[in-house]
PDB file of N, CA and C in Angstrom:
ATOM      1  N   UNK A   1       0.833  -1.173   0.000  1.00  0.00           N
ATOM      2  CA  UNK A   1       0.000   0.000   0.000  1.00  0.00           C
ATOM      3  C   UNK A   1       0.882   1.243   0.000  1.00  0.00           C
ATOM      4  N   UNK A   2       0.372   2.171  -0.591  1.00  0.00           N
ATOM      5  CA  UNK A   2       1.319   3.349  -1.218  1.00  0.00           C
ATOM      6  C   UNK A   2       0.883   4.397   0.701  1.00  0.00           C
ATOM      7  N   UNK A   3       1.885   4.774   0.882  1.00  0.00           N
ATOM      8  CA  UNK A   3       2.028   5.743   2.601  1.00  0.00           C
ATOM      9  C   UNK A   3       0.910   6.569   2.011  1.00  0.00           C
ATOM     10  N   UNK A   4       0.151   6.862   2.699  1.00  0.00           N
ATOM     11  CA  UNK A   4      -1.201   7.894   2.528  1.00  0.00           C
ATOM     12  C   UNK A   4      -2.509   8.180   2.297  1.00  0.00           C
ATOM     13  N   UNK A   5      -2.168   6.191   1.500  1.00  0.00           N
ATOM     14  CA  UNK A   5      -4.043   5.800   0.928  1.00  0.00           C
ATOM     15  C   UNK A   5      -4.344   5.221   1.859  1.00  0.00           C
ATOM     16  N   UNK A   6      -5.878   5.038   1.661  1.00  0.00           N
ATOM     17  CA  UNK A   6      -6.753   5.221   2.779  1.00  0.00           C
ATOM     18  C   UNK A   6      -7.229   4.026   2.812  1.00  0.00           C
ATOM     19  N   UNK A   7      -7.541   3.581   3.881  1.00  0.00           N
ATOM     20  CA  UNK A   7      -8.547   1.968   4.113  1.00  0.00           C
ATOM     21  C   UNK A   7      -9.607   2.413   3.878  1.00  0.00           C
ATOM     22  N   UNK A   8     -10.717   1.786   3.307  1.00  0.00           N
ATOM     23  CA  UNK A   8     -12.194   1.904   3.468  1.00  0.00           C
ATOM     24  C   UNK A   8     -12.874   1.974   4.930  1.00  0.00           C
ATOM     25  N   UNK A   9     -13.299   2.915   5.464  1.00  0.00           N
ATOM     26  CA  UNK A   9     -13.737   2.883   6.782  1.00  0.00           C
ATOM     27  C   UNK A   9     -12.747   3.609   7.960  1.00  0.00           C
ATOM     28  N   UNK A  10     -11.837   3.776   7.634  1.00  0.00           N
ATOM     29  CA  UNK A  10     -10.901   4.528   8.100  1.00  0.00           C
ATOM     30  C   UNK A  10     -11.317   5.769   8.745  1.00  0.00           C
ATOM     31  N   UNK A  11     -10.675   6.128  10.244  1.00  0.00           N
ATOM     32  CA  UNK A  11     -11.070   7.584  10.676  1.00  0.00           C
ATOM     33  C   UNK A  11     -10.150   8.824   9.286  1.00  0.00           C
ATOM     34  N   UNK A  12     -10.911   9.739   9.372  1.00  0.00           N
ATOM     35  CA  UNK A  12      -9.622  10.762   8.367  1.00  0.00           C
ATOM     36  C   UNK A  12     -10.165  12.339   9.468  1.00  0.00           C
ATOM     37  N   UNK A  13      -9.331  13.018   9.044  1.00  0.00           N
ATOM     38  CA  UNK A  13      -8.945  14.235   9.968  1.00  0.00           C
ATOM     39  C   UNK A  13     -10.404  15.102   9.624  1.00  0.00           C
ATOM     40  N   UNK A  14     -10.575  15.129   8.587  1.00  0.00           N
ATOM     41  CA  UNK A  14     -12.179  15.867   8.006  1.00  0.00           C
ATOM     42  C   UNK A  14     -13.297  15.179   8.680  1.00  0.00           C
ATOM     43  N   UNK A  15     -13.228  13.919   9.087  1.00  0.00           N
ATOM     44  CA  UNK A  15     -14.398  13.266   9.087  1.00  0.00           C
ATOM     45  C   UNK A  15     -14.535  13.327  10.980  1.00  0.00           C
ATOM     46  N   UNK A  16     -13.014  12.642  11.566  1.00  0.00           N
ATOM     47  CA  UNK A  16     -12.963  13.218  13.056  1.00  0.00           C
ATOM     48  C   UNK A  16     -13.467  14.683  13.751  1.00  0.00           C
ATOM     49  N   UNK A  17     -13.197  15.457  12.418  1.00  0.00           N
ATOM     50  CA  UNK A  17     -13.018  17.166  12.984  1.00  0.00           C
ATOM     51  C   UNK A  17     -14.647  17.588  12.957  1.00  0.00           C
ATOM     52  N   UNK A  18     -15.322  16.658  12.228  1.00  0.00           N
ATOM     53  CA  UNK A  18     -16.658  16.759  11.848  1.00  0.00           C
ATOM     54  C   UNK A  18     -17.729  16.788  13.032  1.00  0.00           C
ATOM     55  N   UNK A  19     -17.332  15.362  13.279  1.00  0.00           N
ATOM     56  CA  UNK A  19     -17.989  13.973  14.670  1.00  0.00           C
ATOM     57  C   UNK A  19     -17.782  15.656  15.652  1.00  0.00           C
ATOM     58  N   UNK A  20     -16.593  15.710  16.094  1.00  0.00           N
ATOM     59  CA  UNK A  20     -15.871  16.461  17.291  1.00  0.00           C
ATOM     60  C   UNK A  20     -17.060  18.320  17.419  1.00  0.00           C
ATOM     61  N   UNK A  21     -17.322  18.414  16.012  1.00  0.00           N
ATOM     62  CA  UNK A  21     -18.198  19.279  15.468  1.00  0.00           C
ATOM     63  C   UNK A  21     -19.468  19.510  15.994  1.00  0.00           C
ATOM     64  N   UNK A  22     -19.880  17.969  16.662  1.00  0.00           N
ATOM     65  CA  UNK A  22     -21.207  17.884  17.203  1.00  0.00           C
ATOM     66  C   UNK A  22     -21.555  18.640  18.234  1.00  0.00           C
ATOM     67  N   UNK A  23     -20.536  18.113  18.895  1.00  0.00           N
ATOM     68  CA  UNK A  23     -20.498  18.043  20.122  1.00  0.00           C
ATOM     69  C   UNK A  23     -19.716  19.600  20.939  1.00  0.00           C
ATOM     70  N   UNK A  24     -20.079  20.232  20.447  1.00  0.00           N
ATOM     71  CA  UNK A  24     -19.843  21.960  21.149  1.00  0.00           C
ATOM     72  C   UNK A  24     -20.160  22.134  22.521  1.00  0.00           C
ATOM     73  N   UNK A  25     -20.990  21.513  22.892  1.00  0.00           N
ATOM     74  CA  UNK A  25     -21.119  21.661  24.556  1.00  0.00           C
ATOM     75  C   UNK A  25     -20.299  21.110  25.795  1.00  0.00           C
ATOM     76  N   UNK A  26     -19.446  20.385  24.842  1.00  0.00           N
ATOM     77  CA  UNK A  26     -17.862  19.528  25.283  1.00  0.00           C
ATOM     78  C   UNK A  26     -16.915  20.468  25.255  1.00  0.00           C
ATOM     79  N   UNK A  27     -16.663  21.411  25.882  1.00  0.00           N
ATOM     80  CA  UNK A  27     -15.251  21.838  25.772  1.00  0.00           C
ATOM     81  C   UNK A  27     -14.186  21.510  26.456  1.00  0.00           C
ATOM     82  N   UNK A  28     -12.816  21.369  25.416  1.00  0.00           N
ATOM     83  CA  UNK A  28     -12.298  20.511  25.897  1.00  0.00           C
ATOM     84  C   UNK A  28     -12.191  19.054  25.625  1.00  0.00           C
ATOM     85  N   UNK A  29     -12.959  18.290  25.641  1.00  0.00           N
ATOM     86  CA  UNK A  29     -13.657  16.961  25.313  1.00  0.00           C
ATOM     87  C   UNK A  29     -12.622  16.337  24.530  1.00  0.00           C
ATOM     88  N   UNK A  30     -12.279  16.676  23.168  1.00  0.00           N
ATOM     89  CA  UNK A  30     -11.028  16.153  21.901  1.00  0.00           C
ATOM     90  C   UNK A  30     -10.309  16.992  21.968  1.00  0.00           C
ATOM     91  N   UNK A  31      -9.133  16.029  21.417  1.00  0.00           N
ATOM     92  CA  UNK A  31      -8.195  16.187  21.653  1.00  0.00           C
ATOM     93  C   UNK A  31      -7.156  16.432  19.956  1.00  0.00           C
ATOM     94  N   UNK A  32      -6.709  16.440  19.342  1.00  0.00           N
ATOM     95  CA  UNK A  32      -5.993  16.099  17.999  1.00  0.00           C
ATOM     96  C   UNK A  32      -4.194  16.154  18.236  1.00  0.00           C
ATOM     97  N   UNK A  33      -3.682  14.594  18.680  1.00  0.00           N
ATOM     98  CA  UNK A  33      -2.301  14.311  18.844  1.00  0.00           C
ATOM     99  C   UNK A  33      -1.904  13.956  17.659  1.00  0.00           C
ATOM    100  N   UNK A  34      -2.344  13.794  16.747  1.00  0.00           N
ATOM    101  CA  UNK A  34      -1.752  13.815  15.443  1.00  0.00           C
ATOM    102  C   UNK A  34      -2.975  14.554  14.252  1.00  0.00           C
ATOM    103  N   UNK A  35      -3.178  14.204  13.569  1.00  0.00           N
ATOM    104  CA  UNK A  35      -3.982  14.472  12.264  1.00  0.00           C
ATOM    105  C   UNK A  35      -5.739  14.131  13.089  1.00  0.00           C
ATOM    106  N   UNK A  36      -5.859  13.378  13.598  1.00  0.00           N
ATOM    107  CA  UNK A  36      -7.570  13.354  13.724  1.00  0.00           C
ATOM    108  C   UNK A  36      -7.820  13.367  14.948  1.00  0.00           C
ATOM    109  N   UNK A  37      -8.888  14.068  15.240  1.00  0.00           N
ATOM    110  CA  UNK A  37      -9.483  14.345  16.627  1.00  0.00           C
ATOM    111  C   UNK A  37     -10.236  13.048  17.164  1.00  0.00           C
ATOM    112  N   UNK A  38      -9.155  12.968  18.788  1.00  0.00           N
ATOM    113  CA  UNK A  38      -9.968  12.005  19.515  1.00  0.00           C
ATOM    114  C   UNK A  38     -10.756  12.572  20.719  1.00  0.00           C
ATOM    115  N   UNK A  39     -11.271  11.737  21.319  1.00  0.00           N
ATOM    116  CA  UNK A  39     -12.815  12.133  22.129  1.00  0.00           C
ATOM    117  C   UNK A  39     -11.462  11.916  23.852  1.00  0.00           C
ATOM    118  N   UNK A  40     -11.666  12.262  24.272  1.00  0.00           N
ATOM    119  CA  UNK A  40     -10.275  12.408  25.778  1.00  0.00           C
ATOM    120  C   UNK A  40     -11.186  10.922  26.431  1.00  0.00           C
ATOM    121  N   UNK A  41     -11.918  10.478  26.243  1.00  0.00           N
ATOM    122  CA  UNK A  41     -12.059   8.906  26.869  1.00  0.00           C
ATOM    123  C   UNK A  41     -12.159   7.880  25.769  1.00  0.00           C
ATOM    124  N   UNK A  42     -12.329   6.965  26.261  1.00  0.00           N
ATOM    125  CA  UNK A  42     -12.541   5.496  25.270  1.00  0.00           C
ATOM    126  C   UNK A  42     -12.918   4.875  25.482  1.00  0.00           C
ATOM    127  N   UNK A  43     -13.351   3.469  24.860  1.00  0.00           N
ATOM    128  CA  UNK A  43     -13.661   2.328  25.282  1.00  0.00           C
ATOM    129  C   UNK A  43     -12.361   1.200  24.764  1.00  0.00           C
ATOM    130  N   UNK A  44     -12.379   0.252  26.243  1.00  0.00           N
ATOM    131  CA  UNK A  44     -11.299  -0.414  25.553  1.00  0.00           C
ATOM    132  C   UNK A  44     -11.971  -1.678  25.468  1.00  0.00           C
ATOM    133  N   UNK A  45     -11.949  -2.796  24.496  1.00  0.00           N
ATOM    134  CA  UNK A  45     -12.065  -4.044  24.386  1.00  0.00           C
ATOM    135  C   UNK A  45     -11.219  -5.577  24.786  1.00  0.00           C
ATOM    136  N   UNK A  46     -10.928  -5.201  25.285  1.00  0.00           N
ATOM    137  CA  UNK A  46      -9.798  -6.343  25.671  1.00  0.00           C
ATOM    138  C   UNK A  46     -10.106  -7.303  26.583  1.00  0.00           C
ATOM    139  N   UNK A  47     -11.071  -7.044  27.610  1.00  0.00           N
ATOM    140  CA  UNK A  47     -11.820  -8.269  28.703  1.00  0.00           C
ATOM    141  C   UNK A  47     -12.749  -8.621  27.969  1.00  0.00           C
ATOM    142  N   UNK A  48     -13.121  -9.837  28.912  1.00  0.00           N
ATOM    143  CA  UNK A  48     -14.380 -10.193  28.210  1.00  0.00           C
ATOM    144  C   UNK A  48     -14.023 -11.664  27.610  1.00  0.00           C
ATOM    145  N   UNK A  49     -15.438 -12.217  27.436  1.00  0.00           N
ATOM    146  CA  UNK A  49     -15.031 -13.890  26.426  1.00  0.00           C
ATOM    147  C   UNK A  49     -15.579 -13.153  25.032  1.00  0.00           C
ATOM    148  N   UNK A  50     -14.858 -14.319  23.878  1.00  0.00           N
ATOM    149  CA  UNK A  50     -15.214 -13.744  22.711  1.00  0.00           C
ATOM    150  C   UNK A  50     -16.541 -14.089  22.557  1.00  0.00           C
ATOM    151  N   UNK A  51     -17.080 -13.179  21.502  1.00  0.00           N
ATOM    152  CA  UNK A  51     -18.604 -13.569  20.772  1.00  0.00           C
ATOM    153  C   UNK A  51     -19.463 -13.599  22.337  1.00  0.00           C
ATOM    154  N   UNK A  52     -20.706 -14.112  22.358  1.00  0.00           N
ATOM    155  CA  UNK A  52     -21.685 -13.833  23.207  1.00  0.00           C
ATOM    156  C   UNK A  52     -21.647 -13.020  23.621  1.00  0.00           C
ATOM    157  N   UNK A  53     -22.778 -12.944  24.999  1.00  0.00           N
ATOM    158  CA  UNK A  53     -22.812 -11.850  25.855  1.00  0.00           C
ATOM    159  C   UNK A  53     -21.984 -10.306  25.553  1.00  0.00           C
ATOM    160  N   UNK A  54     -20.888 -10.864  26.058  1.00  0.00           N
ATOM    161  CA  UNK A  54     -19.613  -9.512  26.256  1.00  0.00           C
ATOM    162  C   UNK A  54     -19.984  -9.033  24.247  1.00  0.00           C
ATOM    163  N   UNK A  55     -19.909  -9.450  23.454  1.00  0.00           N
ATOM    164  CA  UNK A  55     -19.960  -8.565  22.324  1.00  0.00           C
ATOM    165  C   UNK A  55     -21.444  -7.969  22.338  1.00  0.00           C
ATOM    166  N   UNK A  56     -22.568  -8.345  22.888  1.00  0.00           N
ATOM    167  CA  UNK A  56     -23.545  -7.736  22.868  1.00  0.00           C
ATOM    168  C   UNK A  56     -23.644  -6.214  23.765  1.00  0.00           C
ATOM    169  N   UNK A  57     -22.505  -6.847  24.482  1.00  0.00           N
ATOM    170  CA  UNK A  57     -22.474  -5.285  25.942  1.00  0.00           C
ATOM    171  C   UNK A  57     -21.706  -4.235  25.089  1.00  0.00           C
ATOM    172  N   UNK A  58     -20.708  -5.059  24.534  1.00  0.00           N
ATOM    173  CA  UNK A  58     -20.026  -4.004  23.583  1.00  0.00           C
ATOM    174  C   UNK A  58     -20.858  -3.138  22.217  1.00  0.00           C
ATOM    175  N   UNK A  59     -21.485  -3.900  21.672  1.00  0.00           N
ATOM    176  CA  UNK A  59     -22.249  -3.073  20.573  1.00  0.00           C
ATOM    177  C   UNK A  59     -23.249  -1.529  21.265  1.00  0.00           C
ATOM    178  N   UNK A  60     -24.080  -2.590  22.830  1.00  0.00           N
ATOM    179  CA  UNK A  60     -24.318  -1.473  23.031  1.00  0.00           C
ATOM    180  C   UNK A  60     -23.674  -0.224  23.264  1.00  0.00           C
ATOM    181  N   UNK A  61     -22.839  -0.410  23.774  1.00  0.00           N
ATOM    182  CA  UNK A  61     -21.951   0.618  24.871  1.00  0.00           C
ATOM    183  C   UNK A  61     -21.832   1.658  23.768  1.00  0.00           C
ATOM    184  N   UNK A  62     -21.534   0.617  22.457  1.00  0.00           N
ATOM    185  CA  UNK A  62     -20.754   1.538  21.411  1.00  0.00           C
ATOM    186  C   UNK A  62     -22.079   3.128  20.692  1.00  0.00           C
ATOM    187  N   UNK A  63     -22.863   2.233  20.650  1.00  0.00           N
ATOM    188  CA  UNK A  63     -23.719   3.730  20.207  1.00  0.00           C
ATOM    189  C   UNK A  63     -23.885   4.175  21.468  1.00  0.00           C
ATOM    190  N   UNK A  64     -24.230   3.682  22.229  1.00  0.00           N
ATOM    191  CA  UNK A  64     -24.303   4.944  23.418  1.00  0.00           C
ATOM    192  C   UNK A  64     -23.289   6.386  23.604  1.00  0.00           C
ATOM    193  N   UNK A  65     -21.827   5.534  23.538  1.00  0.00           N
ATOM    194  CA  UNK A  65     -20.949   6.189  23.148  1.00  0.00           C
ATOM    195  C   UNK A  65     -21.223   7.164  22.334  1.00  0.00           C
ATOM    196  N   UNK A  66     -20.664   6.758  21.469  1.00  0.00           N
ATOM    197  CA  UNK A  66     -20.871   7.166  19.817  1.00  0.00           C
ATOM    198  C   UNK A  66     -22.100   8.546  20.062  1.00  0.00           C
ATOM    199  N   UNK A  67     -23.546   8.672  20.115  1.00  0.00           N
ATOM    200  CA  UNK A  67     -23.953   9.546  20.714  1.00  0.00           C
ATOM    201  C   UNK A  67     -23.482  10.578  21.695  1.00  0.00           C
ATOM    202  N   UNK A  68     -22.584  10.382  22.804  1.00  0.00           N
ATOM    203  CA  UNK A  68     -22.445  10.904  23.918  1.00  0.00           C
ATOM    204  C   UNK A  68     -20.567  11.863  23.555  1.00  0.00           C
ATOM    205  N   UNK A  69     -20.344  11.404  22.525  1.00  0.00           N
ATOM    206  CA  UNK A  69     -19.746  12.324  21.845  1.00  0.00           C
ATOM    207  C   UNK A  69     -17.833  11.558  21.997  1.00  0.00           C
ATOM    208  N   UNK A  70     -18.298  10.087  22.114  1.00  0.00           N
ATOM    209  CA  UNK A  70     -16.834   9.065  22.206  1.00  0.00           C
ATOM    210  C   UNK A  70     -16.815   8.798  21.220  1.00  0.00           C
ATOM    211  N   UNK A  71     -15.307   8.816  20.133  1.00  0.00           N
ATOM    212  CA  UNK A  71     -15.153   8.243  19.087  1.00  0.00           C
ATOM    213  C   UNK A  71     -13.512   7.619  18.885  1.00  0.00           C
ATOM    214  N   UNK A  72     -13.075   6.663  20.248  1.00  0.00           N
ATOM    215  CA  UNK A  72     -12.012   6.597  20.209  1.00  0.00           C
ATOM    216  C   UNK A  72     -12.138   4.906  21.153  1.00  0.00           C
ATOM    217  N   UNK A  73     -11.990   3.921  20.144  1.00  0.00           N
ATOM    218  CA  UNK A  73     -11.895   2.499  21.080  1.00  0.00           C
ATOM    219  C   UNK A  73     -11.022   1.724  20.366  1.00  0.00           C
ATOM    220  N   UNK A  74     -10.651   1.151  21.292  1.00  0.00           N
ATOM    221  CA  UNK A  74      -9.473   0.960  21.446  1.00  0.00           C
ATOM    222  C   UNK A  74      -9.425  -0.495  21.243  1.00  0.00           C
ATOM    223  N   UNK A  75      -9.257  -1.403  19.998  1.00  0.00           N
ATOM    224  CA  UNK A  75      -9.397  -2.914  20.004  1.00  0.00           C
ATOM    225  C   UNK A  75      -7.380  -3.318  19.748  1.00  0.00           C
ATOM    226  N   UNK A  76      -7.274  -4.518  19.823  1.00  0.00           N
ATOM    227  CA  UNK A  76      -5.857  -5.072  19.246  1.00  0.00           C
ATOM    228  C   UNK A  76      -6.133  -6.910  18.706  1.00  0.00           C
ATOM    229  N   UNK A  77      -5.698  -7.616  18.042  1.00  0.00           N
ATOM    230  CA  UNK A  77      -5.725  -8.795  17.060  1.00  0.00           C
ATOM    231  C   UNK A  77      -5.794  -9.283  18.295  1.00  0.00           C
ATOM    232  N   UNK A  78      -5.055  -9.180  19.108  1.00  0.00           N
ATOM    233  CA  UNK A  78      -4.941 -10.359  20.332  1.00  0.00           C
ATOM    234  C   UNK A  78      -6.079 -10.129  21.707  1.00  0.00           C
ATOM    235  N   UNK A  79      -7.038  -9.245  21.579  1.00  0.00           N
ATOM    236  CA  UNK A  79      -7.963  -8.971  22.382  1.00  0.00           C
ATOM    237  C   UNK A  79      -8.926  -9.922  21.767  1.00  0.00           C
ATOM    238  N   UNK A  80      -9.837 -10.880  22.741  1.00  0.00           N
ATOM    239  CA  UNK A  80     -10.596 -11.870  22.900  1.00  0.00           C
ATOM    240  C   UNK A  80     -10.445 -12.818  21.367  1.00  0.00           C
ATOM    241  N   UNK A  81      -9.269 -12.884  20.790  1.00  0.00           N
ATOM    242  CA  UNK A  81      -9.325 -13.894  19.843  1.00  0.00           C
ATOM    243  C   UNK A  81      -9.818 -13.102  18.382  1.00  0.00           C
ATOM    244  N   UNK A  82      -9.535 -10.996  18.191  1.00  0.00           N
ATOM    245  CA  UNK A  82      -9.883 -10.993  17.166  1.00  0.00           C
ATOM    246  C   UNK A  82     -11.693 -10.391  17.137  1.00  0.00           C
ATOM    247  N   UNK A  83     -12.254 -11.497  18.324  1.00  0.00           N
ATOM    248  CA  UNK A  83     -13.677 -10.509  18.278  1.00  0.00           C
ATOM    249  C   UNK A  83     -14.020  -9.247  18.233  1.00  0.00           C
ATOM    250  N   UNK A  84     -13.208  -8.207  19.441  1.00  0.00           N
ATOM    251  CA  UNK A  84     -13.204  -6.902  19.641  1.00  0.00           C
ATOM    252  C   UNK A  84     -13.369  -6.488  18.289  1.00  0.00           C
ATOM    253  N   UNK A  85     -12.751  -6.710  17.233  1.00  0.00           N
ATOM    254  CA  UNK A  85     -12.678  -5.572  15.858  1.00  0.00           C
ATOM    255  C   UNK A  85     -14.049  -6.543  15.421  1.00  0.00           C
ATOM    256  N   UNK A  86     -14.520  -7.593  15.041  1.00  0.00           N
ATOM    257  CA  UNK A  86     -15.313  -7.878  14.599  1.00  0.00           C
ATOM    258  C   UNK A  86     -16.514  -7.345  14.754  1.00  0.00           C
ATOM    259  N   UNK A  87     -16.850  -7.273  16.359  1.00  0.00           N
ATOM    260  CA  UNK A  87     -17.985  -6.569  17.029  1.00  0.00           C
ATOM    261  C   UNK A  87     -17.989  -5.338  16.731  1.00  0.00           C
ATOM    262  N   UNK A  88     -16.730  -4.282  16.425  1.00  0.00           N
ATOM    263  CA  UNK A  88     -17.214  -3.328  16.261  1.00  0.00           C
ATOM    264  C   UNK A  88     -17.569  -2.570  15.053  1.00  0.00           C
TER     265      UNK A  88
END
């Protein structure tokens, strides 16, 4: 992959600066340590068993989030076997 192109689905700095846009009654709230604005909390995925339950807690959490003006979670390949990114 050529340094600069983009994944499909990918955060980009226009689209972060947008989200971050909503949310004006947050001041303070994001943050931008490099190119795209993050939300100053997160969700992290890493407990939990894979699939069942725990991915259902996670979907919710995530729009709740996502509404409440969080756009920064935090998954890795080796969190529950790979589920974390699936679920989200």
């Amino acid at each position: 992959m050529i340094s600069g192109e983009l994944h499909p689905g990918r955060a980009t700095a226009d689209g972060t600066r947008r989200f971050a846009g909503r949310f004006g009654d947050l001041p303070g709230h994001f943050r931008v340590p490099d190119r795209i604005t993050v939300s100053s909390i997160g969700l992290g995925t890493r407990r939990g068993e894979p699939g069942g339950v725990d991915d259902l807690l996670i979907r919710s959490a995530v729009s709740q989030l996502l509404e409440g003006g969080v756009n920064l979670f935090a998954t890795a390949l080796s969190d529950r076997a790979q589920s974390s990114e699936r679920c989200l």
